[in-house]
C-alpha atoms as a PDB file:
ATOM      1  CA  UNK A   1      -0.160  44.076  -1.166  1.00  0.00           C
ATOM      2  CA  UNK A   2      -0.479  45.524   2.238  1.00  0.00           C
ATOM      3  CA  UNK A   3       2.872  44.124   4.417  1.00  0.00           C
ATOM      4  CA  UNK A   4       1.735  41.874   7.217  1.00  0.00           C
ATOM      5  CA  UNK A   5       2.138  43.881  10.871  1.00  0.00           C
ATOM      6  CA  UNK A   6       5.439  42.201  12.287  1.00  0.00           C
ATOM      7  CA  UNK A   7       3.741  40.272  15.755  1.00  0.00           C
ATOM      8  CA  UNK A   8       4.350  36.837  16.989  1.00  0.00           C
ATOM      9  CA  UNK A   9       0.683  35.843  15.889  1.00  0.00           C
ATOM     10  CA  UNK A  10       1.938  36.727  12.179  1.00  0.00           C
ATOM     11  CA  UNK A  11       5.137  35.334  12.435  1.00  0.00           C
ATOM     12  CA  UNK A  12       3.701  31.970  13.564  1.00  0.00           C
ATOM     13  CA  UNK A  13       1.202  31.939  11.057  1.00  0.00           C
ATOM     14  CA  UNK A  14       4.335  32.262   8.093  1.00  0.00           C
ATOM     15  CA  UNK A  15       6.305  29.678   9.665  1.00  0.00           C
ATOM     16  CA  UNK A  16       3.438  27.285   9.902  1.00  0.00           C
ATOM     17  CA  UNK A  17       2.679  27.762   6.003  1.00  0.00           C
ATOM     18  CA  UNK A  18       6.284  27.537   5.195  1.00  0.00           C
ATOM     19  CA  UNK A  19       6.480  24.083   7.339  1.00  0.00           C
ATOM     20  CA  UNK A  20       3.045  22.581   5.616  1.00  0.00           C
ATOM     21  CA  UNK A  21       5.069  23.490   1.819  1.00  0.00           C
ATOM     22  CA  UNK A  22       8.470  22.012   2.963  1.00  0.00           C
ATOM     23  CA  UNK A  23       6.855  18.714   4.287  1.00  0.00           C
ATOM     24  CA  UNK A  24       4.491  18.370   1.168  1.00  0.00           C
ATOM     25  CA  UNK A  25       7.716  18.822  -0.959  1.00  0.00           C
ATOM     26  CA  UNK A  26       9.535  16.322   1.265  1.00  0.00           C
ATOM     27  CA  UNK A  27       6.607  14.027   0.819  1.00  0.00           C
ATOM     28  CA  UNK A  28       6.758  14.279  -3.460  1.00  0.00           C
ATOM     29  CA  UNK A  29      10.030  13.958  -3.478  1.00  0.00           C
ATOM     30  CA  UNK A  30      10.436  10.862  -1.138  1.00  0.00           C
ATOM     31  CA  UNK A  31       7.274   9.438  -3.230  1.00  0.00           C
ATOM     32  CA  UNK A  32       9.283   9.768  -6.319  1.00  0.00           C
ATOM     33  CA  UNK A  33      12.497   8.657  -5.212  1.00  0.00           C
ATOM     34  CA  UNK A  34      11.429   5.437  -2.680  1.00  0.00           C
ATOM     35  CA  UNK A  35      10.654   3.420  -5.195  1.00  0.00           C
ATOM     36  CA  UNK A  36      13.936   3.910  -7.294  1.00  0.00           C
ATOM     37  CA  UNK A  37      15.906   4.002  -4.198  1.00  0.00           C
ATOM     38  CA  UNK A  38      14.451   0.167  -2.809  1.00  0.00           C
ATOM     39  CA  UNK A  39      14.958  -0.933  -6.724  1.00  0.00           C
ATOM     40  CA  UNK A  40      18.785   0.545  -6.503  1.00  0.00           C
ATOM     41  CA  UNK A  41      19.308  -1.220  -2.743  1.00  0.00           C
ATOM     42  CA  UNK A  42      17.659  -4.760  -4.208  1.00  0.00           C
ATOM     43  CA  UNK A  43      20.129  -4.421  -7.137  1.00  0.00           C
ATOM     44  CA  UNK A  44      23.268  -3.790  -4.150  1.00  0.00           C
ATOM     45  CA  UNK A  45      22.234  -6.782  -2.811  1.00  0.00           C
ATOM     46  CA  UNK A  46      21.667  -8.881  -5.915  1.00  0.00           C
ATOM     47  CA  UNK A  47      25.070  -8.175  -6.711  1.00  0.00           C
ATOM     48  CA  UNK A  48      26.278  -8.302  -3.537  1.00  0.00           C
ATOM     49  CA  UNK A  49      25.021 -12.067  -3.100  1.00  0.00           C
ATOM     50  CA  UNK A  50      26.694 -12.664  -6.377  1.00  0.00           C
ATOM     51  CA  UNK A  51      30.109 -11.574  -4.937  1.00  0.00           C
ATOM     52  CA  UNK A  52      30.217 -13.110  -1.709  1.00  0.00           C
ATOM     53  CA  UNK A  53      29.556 -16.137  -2.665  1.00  0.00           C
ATOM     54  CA  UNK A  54      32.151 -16.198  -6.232  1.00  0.00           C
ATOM     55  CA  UNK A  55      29.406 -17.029  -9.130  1.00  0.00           C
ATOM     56  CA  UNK A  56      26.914 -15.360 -11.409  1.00  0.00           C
ATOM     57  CA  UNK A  57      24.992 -18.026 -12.211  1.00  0.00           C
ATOM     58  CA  UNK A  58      22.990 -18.609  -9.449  1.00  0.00           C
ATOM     59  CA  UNK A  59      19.564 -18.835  -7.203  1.00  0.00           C
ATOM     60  CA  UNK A  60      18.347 -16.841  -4.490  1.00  0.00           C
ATOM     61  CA  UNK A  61      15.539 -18.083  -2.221  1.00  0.00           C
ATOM     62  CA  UNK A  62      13.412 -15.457  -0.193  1.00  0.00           C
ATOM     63  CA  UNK A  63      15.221 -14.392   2.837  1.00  0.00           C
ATOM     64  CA  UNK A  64      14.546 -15.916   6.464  1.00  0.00           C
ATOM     65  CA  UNK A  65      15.156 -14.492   9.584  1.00  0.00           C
ATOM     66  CA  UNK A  66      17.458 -16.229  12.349  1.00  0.00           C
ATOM     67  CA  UNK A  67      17.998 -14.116  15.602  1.00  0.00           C
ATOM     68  CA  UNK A  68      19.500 -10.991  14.160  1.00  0.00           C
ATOM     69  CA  UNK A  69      20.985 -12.285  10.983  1.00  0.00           C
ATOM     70  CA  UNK A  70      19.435 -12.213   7.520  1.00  0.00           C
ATOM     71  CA  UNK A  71      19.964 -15.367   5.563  1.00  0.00           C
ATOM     72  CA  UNK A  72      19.715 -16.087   1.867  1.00  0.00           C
ATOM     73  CA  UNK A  73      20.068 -19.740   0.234  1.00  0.00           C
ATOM     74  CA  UNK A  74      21.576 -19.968  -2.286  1.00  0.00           C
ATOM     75  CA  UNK A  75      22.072 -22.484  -5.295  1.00  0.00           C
ATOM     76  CA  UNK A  76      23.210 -22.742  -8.205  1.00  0.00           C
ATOM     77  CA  UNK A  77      20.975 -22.780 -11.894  1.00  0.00           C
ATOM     78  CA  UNK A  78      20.052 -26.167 -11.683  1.00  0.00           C
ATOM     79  CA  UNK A  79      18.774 -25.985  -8.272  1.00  0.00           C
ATOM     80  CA  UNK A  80      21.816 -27.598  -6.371  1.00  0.00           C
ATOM     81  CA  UNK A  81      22.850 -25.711  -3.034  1.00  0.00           C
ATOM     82  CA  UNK A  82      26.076 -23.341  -2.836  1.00  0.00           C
ATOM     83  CA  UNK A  83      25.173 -22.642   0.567  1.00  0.00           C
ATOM     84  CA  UNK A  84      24.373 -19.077   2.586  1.00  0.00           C
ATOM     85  CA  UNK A  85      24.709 -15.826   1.879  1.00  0.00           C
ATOM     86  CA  UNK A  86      24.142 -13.904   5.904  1.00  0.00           C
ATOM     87  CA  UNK A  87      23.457 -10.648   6.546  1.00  0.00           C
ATOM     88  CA  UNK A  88      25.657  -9.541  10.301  1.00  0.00           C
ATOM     89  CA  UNK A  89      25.906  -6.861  12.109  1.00  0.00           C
ATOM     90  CA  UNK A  90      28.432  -5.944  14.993  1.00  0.00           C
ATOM     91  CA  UNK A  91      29.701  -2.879  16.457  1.00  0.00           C
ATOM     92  CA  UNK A  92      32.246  -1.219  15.475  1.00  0.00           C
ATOM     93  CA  UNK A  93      34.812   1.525  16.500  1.00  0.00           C
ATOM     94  CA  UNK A  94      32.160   4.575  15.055  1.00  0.00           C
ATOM     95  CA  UNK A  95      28.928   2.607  15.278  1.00  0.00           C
ATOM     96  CA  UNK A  96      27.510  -0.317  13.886  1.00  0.00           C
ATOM     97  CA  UNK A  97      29.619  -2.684  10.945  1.00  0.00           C
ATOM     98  CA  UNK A  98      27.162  -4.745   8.486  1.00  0.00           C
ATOM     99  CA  UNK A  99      28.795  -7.135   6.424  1.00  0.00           C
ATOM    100  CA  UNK A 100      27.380 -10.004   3.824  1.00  0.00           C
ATOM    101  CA  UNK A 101      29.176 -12.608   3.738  1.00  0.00           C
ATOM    102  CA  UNK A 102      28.948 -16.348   1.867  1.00  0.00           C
ATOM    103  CA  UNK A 103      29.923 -19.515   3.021  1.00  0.00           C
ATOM    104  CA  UNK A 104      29.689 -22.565   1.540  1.00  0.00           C
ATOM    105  CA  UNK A 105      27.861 -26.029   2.946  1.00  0.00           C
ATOM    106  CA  UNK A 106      30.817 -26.797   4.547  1.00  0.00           C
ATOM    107  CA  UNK A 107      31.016 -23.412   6.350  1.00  0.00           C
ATOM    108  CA  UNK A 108      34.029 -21.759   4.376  1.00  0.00           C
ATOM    109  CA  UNK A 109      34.328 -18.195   3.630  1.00  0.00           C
ATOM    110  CA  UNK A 110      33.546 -17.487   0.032  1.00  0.00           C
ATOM    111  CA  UNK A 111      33.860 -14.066   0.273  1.00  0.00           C
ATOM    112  CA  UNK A 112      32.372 -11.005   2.087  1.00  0.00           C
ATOM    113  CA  UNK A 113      31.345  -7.501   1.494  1.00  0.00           C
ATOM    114  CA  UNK A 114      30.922  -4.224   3.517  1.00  0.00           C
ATOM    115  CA  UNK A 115      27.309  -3.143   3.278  1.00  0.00           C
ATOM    116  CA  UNK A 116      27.631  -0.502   6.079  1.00  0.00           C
ATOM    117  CA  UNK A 117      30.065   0.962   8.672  1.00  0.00           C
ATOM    118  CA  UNK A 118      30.753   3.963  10.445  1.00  0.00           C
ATOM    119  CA  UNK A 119      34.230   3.262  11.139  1.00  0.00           C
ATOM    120  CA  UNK A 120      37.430   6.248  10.688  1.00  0.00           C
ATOM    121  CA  UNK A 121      38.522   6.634   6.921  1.00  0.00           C
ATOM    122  CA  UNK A 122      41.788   5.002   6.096  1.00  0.00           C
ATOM    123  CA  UNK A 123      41.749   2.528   9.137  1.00  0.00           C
ATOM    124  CA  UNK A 124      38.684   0.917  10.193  1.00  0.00           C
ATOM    125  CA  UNK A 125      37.576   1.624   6.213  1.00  0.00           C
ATOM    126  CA  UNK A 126      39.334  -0.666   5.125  1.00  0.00           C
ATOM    127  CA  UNK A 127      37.987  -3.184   6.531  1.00  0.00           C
ATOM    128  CA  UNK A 128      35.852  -3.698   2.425  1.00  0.00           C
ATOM    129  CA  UNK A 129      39.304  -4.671   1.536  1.00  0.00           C
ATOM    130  CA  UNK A 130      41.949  -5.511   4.516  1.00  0.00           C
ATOM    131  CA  UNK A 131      40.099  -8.988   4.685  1.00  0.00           C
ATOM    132  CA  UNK A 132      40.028  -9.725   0.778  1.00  0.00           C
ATOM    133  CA  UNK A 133      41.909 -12.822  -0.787  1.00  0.00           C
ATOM    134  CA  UNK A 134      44.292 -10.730  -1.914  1.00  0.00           C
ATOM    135  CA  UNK A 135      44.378  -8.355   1.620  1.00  0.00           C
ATOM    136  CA  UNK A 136      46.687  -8.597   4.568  1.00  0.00           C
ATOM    137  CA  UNK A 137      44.215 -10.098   6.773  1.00  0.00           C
ATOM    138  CA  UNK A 138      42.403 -12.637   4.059  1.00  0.00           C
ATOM    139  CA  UNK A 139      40.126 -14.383   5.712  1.00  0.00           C
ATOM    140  CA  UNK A 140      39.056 -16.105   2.254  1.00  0.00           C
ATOM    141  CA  UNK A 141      38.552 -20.042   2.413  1.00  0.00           C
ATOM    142  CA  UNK A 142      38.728 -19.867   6.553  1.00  0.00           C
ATOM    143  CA  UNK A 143      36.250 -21.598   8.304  1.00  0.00           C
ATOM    144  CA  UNK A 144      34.920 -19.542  11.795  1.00  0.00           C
ATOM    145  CA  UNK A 145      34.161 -23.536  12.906  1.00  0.00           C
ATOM    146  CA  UNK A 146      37.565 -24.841  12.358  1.00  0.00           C
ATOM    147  CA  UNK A 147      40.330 -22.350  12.590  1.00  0.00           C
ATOM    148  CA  UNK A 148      41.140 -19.800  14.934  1.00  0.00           C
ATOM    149  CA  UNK A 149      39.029 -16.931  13.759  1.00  0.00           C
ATOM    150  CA  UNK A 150      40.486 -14.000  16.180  1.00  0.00           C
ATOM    151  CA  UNK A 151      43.520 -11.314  15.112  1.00  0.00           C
ATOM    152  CA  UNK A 152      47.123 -12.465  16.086  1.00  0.00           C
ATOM    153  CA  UNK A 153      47.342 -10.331  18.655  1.00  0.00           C
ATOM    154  CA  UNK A 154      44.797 -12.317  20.709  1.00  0.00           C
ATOM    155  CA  UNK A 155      46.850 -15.439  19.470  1.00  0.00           C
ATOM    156  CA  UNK A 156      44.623 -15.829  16.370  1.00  0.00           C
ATOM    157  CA  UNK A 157      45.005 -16.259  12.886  1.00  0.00           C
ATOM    158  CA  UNK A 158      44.240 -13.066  10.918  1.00  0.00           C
ATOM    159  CA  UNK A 159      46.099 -10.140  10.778  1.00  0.00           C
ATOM    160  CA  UNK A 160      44.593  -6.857  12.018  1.00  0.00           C
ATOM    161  CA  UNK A 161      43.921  -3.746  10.352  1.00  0.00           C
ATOM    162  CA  UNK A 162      46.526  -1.862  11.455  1.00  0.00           C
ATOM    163  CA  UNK A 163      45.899   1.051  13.933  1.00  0.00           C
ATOM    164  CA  UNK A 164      42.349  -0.240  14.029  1.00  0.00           C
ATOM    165  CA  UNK A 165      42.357  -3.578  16.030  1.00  0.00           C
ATOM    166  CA  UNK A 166      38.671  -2.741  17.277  1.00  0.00           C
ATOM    167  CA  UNK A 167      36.972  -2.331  13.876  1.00  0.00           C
ATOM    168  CA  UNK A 168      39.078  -5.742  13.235  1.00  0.00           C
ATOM    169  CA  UNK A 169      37.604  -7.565  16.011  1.00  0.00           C
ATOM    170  CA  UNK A 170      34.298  -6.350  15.486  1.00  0.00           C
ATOM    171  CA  UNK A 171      34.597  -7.473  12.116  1.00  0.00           C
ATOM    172  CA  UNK A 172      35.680 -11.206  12.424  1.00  0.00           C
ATOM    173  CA  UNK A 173      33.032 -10.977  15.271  1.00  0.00           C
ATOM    174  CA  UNK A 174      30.124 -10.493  13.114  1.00  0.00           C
ATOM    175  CA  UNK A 175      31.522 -13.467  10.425  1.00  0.00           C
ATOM    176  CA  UNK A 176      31.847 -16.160  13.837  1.00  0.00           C
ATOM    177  CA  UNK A 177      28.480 -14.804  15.235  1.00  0.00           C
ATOM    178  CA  UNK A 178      26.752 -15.481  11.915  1.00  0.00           C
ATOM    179  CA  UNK A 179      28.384 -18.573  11.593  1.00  0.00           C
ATOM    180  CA  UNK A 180      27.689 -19.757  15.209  1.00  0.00           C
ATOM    181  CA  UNK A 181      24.167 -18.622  15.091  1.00  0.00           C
ATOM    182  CA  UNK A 182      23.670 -19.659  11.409  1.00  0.00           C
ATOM    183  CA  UNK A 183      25.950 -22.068   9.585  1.00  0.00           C
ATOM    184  CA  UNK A 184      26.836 -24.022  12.970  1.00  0.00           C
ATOM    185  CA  UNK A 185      23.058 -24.040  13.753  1.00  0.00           C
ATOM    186  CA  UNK A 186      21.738 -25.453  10.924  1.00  0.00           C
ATOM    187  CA  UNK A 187      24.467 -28.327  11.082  1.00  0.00           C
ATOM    188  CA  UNK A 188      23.583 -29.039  14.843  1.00  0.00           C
ATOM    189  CA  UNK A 189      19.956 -29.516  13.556  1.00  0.00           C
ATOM    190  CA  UNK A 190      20.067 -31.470  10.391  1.00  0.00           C
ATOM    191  CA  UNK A 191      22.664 -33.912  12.355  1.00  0.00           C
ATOM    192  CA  UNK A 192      20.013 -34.260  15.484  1.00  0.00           C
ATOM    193  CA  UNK A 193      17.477 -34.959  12.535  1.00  0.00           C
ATOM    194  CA  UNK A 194      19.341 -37.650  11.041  1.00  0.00           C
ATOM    195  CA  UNK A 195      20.532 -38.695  13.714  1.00  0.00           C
ATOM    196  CA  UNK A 196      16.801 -39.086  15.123  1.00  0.00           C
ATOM    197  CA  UNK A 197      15.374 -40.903  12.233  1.00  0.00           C
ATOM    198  CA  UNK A 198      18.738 -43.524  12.279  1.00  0.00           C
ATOM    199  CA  UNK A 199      17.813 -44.498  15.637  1.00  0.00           C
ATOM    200  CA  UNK A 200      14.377 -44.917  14.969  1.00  0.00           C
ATOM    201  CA  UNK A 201      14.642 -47.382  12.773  1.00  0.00           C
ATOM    202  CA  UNK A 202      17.335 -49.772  14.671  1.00  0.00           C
ATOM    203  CA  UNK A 203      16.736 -52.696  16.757  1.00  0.00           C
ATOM    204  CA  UNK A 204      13.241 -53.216  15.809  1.00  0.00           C
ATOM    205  CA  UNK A 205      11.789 -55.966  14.006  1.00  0.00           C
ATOM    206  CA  UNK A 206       9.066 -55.201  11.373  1.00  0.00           C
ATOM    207  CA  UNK A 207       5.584 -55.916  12.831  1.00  0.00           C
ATOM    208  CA  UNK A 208       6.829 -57.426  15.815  1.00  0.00           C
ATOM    209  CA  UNK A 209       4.627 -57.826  18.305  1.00  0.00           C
ATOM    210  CA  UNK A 210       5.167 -55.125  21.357  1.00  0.00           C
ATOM    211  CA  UNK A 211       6.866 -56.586  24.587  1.00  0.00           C
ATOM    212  CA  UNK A 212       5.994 -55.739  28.666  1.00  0.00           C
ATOM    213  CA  UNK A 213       8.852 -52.956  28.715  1.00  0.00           C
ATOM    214  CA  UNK A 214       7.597 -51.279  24.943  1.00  0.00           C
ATOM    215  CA  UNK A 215       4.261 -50.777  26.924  1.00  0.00           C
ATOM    216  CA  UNK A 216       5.760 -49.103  30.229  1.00  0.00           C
ATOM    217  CA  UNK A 217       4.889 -45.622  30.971  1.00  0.00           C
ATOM    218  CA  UNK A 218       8.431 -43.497  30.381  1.00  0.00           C
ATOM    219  CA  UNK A 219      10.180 -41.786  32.858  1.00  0.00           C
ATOM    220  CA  UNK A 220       9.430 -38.135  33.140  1.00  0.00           C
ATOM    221  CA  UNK A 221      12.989 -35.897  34.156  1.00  0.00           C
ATOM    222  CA  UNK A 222      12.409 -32.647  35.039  1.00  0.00           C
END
């Protein structure tokens, strides 16, 4: 085989073949591997679900959006709700901090887990367990609505991790944004309903007949 004259031409020409290979090998392999790789994270999640919010036995509805937050309802085998399951996100020390975490109707923590962080090994880290029941900071049965959901050293209620107060502030930030935006939301909405349809229906007489001021054009307020 007669050796290729070493010029830039040549040289180009090699490295273009060897980049067309490498990308059709990248492709193969990521066409082989996607599909096992979204089955593996749909699995994570399955079982994360079933952590977070402390039973096996239960249902998972298709996932809605709500500002940033992912949100999965959840009930139990006979169709009767357990309440949310939220996806969060909040930055961290090292970059962003995702965390699931279930709360029941009544907007306590179930439990939570760690589906992503950036944060420094053996502080922010362990933020998957600093927070558990049995953690120094358990946040476990605390409700972001009711109690004072910061660390103690901004004169709230859950311990820090220690050397890492940012990671722990970024943390209990993402659980009180997901239940502000979320679990608060939903509350302020099916009370306005209700509260709608109760007032609806008072002071009226069935089939009465409409009086002068029933018939007046309301008042527009800008």
């Amino acid at each position: 085989m007669k050796k290729l004259k070493s010029s830039l031409t040549n040289m180009l020409a090699v490295l273009t073949i060897i980049a067309i290979v490498a990308a059709g090998v990248l492709a193969s392999v990521n066409a082989v591997t996607a599909p096992q790789i979204e089955k593996i994270n749909a699995d994570n999640l399955a079982a994360g679900i079933k952590s977070v919010m402390g039973s096996d036995e239960i249902q998972v509805a298709d996932p809605w959006e709500a500002d940033a937050f992912t949100v999965y309802a959840v009930s139990d085998k006979d169709g009767n709700s357990l309440g949310n399951a939220v996806v969060t996100t909040e930055n961290g020390f090292g970059g962003p901090l995702k965390v699931l975490v279930g709360f029941n109707q009544e907007g306590d923590i179930l439990g939570y887990t760690v589906l992503e962080h950036a944060e420094t090994p053996g502080l922010g880290a362990k933020a998957a367990d600093w927070f558990q029941k049995d953690g120094k900071g358990n946040i476990i049965g605390m409700n972001p609505g009711k109690d004072n959901f910061t660390v103690s050293k901004d004169g709230g209620k859950v311990d820090a991790i220690t050397a890492s107060t940012i990671t722990s502030r970024a943390f209990l930030r993402a659980i009180q944004n997901a239940y502000d935006k979320v679990i608060a939301g939903q509350d302020a909405t099916s009370g306005a309903t209700k509260q709608a349809d109760k007032s609806e229906g008072e002071g009226k007489t069935p089939c009465a007949e409409p009086t002068a001021s029933d018939l007046e054009t309301p008042e527009v307020i800008e």
